[in-house]
Structures are given as C-alpha cells and as structure tokens.
N, C-alpha and C. Protein backbone atom coordinates (compact mmCIF):
# COMPACT_ATOMS: atom_id res chain seq x y z
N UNK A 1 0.85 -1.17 0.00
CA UNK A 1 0.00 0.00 0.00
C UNK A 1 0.89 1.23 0.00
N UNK A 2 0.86 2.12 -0.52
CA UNK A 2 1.05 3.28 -1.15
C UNK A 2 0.60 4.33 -0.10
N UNK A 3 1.58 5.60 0.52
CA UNK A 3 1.05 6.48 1.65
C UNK A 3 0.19 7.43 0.98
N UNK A 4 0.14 7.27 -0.40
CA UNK A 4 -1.34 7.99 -0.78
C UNK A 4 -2.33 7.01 -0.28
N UNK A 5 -2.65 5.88 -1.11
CA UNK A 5 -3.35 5.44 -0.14
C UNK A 5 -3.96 5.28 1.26
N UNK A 6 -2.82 4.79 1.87
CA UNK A 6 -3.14 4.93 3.24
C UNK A 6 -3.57 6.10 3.68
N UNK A 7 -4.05 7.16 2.87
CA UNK A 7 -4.11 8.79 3.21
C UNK A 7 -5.64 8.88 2.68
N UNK A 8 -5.48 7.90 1.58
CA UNK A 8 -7.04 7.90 1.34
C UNK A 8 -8.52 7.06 1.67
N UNK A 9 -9.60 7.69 2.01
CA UNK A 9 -10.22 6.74 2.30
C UNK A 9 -10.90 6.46 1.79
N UNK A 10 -11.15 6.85 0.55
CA UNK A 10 -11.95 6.41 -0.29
C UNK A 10 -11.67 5.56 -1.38
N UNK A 11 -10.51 5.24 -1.38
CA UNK A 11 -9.93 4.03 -2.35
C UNK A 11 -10.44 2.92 -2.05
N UNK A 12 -11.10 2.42 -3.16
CA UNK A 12 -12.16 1.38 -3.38
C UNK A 12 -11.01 -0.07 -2.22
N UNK A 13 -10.12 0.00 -2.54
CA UNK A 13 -8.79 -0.73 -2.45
C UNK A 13 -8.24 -1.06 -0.93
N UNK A 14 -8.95 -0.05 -0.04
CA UNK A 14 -8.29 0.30 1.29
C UNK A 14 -10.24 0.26 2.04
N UNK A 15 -10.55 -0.65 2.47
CA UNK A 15 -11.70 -0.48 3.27
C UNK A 15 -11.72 0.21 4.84
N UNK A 16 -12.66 0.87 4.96
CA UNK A 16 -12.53 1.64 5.95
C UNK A 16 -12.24 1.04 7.52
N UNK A 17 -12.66 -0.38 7.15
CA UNK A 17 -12.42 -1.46 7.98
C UNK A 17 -11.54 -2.26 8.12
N UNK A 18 -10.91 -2.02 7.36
CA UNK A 18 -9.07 -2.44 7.54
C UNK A 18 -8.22 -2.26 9.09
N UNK A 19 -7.51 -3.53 8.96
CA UNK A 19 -7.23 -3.52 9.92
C UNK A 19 -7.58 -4.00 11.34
N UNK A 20 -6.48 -4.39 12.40
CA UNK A 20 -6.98 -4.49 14.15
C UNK A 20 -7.24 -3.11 14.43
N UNK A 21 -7.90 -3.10 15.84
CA UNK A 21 -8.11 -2.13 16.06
C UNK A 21 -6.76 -0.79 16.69
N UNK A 22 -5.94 -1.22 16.74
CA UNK A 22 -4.56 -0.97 16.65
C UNK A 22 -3.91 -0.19 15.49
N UNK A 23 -3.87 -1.29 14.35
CA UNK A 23 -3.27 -0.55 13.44
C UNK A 23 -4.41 0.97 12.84
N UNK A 24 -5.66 0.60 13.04
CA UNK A 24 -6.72 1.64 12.68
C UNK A 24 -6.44 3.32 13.59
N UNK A 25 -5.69 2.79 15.17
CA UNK A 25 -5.29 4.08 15.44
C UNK A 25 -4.43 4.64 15.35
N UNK A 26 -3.39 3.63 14.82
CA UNK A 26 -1.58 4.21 14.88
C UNK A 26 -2.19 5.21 12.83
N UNK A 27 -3.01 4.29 12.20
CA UNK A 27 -3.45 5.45 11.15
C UNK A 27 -4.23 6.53 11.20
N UNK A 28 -5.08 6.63 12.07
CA UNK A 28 -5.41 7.74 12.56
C UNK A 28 -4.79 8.80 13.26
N UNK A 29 -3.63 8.47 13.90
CA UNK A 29 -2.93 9.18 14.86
C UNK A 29 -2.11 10.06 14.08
N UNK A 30 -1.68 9.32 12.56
CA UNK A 30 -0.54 9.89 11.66
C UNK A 30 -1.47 10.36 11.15
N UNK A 31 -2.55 10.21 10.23
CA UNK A 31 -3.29 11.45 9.77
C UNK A 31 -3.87 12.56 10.56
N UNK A 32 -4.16 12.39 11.42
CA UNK A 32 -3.98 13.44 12.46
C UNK A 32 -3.33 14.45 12.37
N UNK A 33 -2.08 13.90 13.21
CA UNK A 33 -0.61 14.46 12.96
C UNK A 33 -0.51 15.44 11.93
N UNK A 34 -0.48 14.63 11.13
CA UNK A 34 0.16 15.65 9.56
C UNK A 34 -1.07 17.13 9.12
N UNK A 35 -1.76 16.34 9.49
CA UNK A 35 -3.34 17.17 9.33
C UNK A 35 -3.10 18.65 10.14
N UNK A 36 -2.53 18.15 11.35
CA UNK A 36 -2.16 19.10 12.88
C UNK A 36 -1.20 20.02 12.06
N UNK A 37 -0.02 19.62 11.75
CA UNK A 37 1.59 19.50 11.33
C UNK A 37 1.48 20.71 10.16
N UNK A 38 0.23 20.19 9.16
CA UNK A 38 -0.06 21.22 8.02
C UNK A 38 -0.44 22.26 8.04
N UNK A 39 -0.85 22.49 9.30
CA UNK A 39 -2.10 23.85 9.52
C UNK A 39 -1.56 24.66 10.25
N UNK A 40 -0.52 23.98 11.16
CA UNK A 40 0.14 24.95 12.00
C UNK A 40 1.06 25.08 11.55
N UNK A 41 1.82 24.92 10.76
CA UNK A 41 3.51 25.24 10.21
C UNK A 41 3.18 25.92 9.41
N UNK A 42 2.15 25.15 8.00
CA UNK A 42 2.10 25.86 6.68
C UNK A 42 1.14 26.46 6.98
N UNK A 43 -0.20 26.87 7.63
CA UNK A 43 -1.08 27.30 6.84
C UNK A 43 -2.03 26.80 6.17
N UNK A 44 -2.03 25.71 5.76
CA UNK A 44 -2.56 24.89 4.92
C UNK A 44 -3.49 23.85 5.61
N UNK A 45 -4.81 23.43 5.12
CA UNK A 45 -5.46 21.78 5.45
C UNK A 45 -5.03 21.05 4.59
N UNK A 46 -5.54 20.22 4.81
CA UNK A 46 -4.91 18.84 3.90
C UNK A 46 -6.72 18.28 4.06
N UNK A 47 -7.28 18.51 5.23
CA UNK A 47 -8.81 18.56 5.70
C UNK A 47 -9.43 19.08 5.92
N UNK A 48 -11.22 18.74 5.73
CA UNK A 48 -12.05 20.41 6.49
C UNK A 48 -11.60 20.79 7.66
N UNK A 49 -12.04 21.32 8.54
CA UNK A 49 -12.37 21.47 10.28
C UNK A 49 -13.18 20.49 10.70
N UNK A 50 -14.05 19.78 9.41
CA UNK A 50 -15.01 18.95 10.21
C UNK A 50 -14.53 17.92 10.28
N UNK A 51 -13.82 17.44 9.19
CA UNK A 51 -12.94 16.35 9.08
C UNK A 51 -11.81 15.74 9.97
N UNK A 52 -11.19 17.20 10.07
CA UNK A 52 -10.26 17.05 11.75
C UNK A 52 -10.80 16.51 13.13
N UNK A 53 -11.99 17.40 13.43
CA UNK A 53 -12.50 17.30 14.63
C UNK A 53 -13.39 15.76 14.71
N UNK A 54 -13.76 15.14 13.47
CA UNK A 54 -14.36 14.37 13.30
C UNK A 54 -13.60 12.83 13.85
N UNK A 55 -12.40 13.02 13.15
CA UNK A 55 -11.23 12.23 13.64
C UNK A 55 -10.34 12.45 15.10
N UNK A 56 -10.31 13.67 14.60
CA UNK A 56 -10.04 13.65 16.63
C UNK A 56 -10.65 13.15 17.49
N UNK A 57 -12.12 13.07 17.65
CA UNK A 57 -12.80 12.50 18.21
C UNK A 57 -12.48 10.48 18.48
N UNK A 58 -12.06 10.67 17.35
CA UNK A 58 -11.74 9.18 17.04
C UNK A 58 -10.41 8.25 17.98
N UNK A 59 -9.48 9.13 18.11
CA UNK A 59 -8.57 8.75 18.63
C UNK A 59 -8.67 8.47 20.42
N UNK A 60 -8.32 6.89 20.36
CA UNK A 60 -8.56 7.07 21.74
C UNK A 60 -6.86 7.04 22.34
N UNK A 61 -6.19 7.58 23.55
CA UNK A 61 -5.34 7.57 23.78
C UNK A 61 -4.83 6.48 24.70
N UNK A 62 -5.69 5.45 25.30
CA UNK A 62 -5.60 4.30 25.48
C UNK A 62 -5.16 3.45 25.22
N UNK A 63 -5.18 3.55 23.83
CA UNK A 63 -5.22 2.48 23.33
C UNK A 63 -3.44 2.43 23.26
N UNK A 64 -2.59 0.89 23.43
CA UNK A 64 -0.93 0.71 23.24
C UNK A 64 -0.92 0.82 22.16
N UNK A 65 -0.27 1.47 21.27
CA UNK A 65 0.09 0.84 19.64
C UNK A 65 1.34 -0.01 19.15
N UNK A 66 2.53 -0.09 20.70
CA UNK A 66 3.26 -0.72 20.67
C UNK A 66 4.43 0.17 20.17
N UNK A 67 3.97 1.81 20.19
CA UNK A 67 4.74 2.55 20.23
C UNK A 67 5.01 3.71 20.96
N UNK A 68 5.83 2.90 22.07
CA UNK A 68 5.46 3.92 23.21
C UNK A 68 5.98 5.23 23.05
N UNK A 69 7.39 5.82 22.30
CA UNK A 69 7.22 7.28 22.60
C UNK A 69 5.90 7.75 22.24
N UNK A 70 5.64 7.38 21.15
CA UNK A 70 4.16 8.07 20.44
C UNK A 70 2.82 7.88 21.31
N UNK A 71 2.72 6.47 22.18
CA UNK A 71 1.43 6.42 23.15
C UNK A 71 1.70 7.23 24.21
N UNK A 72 2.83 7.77 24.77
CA UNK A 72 3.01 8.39 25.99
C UNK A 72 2.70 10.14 25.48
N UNK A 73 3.23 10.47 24.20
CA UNK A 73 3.01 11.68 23.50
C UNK A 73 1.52 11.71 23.47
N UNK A 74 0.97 11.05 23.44
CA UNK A 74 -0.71 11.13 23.17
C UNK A 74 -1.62 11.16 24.33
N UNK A 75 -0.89 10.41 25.22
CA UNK A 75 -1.35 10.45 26.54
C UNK A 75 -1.27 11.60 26.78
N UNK A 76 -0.23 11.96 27.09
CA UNK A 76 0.31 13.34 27.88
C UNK A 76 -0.52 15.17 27.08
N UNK A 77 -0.29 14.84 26.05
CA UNK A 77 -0.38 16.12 24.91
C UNK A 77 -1.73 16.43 23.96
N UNK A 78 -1.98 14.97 23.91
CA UNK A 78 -2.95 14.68 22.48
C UNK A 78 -4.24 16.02 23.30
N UNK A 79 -4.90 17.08 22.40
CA UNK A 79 -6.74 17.23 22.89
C UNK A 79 -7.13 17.53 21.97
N UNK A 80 -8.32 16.94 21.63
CA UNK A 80 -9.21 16.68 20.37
C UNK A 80 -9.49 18.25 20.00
N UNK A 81 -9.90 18.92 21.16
CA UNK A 81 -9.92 20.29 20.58
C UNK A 81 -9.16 21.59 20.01
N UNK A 82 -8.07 21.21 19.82
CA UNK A 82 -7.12 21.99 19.46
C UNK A 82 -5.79 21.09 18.65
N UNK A 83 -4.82 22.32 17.53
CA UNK A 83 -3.98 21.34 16.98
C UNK A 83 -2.99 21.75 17.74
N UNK A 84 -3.27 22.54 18.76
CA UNK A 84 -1.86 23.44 19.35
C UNK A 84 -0.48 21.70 19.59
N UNK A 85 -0.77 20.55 20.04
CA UNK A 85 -0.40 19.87 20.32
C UNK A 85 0.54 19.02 19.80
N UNK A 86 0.34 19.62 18.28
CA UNK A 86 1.46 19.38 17.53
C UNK A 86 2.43 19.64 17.93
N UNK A 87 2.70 20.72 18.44
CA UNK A 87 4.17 21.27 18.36
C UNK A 87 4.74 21.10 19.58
N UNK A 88 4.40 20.24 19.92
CA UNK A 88 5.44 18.91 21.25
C UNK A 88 5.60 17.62 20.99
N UNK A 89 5.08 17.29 19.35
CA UNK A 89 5.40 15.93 18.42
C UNK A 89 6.29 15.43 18.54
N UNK A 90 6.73 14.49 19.38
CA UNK A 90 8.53 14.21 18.71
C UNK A 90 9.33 14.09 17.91
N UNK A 91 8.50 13.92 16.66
CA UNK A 91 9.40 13.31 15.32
C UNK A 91 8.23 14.29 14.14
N UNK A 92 8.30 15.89 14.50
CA UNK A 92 7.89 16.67 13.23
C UNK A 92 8.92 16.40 11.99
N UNK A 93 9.68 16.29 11.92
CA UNK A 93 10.70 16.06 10.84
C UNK A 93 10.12 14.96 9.66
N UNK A 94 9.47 13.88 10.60
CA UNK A 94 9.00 13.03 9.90
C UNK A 94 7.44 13.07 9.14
N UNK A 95 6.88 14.13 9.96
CA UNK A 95 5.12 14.53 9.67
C UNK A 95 5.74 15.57 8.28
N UNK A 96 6.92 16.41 8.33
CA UNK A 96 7.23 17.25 7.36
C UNK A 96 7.34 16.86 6.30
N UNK A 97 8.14 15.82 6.72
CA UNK A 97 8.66 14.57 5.28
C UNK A 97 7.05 14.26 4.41
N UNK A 98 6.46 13.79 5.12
CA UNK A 98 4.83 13.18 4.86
C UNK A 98 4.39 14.29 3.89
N UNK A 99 4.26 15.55 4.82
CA UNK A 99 3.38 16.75 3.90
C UNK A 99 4.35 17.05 2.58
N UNK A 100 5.35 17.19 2.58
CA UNK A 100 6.25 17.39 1.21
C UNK A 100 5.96 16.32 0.42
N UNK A 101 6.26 15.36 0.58
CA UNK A 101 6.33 13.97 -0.63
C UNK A 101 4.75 13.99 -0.60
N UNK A 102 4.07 13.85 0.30
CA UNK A 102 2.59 13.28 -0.69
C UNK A 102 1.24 14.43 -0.49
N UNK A 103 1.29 16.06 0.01
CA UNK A 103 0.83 16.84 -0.13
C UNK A 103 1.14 17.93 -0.47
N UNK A 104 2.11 18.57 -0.74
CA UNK A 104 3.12 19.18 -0.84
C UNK A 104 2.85 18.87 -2.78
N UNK A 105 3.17 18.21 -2.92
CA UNK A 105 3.42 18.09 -4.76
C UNK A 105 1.77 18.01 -5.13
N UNK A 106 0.87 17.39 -4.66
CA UNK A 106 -0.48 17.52 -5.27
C UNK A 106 -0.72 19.03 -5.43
N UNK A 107 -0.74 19.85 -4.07
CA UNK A 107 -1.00 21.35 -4.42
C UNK A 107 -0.52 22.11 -5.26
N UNK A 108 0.62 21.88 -5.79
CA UNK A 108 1.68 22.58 -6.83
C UNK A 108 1.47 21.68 -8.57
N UNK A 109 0.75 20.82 -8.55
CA UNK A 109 0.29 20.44 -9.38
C UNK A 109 -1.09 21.00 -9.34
N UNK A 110 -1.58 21.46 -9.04
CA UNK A 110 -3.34 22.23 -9.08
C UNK A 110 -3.03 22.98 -10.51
C-alpha cells in the first residue's frame, strides 16, 4: 500500500475497515498528525475542520500501539480540541517529510 493510499479513504482498495483495532489508530494518529503539522507550520489543510474534529474525536489515547514514545506523546499532549499539540510531536521532521512527498506536490500540481 502506497502512503497515498493509506491517506485515502476512499480508495475502493483500502476499506474503511481495515485492519486491528490498533493498526486503525496508529493510522489515525498519523493522519492526524500531519493534518495538525499542516495547519500549524504551513497554513494549509490537507482537511475540512469537520474532518479534523471528526477524527479527533476518534482517537482514543488508550489504546498501546506498541509505540510507546508516540502512546506516551498522546497520553500526555494529544486534545481533540485543538492542533496546538502538535508542536510537542517528537518526530515533526517526519510529519514534514509526509506533507512534502505526498501533499506538498499535489497542491503545486493544481
């Protein structure tokens, strides 16, 4: 699978039901992220507001993903109501990487 894909949910290809319930939040957590990552650095959505908040809602911070810096970051930081929380991410470098290679070139192709 392709991180466009995994970015999309409407690919006939990728059911929305994919997945343990695990891997469904460690993908939610990174679209999140980048979602967070885009709006507060660049300026930019990548999603509505409704879309964000819709998924925020989604994330539970409970849940282990078996990656603990990132479950303890979520614990501690994660709130559905705000993206301020990004910017105590540990690994923005890597949400940056994300928005350049696979959002980053769609917009500049418009």
């Amino acid at each position: 699978m392709s991180l466009d894909q995994f970015f999309d949910d409407t690919d006939p290809y990728v059911p929305s039901v994919w997945g343990t319930d695990i891997e469904k939040e460690r993908r939610n957590r990174i679209k999140l992220s980048v979602a967070a990552y885009t709006y507060e650095v660049y300026n930019e959505s990548i999603m509505s507001d409704a879309e964000f908040d819709q998924l925020a809602d989604k994330i539970n911070v409970q849940v282990v993903t078996g990656n603990e810096l990132m479950d303890d970051f979520f614990r501690e930081y994660f709130s559905p109501h705000t993206g301020q929380w990004i910017h105590k991410h540990p690994d923005k470098a890597k949400l940056d990487d994300i928005y350049v290679k696979f959002f980053k070139k769609k917009r500049m192709k418009k």
